[in-house]
C-alpha atoms as a PDB file:
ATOM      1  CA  UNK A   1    -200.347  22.008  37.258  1.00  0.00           C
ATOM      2  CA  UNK A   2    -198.848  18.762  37.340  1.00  0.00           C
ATOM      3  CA  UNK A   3    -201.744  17.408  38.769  1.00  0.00           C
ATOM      4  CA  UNK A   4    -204.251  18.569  36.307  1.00  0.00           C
ATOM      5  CA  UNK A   5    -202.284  16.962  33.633  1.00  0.00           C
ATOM      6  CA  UNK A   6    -202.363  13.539  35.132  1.00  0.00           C
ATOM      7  CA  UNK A   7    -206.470  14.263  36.104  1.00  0.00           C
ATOM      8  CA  UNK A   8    -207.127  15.868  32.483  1.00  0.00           C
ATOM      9  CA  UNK A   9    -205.305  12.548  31.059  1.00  0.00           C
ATOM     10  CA  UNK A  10    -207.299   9.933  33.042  1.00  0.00           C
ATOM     11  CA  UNK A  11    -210.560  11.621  32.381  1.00  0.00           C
ATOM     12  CA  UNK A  12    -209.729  11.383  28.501  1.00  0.00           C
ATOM     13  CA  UNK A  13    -208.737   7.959  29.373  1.00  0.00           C
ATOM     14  CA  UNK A  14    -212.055   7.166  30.976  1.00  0.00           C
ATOM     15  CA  UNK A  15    -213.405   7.402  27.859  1.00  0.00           C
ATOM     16  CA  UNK A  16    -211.250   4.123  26.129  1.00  0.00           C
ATOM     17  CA  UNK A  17    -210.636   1.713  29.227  1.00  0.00           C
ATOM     18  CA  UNK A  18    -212.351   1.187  32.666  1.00  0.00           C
ATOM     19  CA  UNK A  19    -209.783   3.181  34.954  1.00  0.00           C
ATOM     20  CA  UNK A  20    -209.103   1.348  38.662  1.00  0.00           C
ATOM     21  CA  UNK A  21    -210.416   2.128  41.417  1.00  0.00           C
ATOM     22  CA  UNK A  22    -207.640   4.515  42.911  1.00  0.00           C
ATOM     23  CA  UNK A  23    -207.509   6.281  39.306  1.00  0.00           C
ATOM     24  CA  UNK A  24    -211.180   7.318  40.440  1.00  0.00           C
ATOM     25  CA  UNK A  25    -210.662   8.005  43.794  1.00  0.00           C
ATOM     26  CA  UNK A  26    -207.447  10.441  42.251  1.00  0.00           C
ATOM     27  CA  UNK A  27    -210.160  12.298  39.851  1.00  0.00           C
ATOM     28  CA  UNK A  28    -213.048  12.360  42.326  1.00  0.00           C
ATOM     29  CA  UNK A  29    -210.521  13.951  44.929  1.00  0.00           C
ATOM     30  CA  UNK A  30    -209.331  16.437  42.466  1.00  0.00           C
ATOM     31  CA  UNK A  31    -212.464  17.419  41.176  1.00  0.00           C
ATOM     32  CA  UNK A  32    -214.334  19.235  44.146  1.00  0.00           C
ATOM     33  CA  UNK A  33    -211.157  21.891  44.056  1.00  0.00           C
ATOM     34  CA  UNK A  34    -210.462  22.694  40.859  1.00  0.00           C
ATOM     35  CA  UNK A  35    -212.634  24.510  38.282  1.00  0.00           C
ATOM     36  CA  UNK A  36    -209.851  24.023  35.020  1.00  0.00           C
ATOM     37  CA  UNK A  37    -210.715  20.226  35.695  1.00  0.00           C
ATOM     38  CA  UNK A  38    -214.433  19.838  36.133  1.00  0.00           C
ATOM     39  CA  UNK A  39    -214.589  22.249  32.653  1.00  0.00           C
ATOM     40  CA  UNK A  40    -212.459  19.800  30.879  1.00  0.00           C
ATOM     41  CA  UNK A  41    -214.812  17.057  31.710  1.00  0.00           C
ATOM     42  CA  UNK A  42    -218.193  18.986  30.892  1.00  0.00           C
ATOM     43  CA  UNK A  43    -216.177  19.925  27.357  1.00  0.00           C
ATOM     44  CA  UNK A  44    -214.819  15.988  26.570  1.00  0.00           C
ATOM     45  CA  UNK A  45    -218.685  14.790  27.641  1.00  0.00           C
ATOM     46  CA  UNK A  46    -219.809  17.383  25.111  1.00  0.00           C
ATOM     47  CA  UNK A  47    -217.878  16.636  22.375  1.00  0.00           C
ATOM     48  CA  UNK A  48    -218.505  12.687  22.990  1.00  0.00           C
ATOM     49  CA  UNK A  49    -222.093  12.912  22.959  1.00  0.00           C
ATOM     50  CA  UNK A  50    -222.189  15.298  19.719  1.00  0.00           C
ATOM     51  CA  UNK A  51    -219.869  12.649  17.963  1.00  0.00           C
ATOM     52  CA  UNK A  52    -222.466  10.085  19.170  1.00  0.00           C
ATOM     53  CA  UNK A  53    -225.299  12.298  17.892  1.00  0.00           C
ATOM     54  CA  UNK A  54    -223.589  12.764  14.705  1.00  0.00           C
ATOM     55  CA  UNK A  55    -222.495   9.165  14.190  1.00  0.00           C
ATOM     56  CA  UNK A  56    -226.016   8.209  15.085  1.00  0.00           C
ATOM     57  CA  UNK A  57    -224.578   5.947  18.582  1.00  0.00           C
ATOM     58  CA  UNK A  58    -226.745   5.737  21.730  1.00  0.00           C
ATOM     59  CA  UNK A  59    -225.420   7.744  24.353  1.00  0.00           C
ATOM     60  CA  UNK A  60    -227.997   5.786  26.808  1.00  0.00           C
ATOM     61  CA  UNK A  61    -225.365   4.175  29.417  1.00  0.00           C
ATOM     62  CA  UNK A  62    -222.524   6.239  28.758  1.00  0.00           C
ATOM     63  CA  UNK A  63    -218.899   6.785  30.002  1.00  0.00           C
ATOM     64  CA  UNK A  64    -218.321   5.680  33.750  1.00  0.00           C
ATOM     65  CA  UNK A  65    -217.828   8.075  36.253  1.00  0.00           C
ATOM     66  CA  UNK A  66    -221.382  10.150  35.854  1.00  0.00           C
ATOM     67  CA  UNK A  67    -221.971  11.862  38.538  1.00  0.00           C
END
């Protein structure tokens, strides 16, 4: 579980500073095994793009790290 702590906390991250290159290479590892993860990202993407909505920001060109 330690591991999706550290993932869960770098994709929040993500969202306030350009992560490095290993940082990536961590989530994009991670991601393929573990369901808990990939949800958490679909759910932060959610919210950020209804706060956009709301707020009235373009979401056009987004967080990194789209798939």
């Amino acid at each position: 579980m330690g591991k999706c702590k550290n993932i869960t906390r770098l994709l929040s991250d993500a969202l306030d500073r350009s992560l490095t290159t290993g940082e990536w290479v961590a989530i994009r590892l991670h991601l393929p095994t573990c369901s808990g993860c990939r949800n958490y990202r679909k759910q932060i993407r959610l919210l950020r793009e209804a706060a956009h909505t709301i707020s009235g920001i373009s979401t056009s060109g987004g967080a990194s790290g789209d798939d």
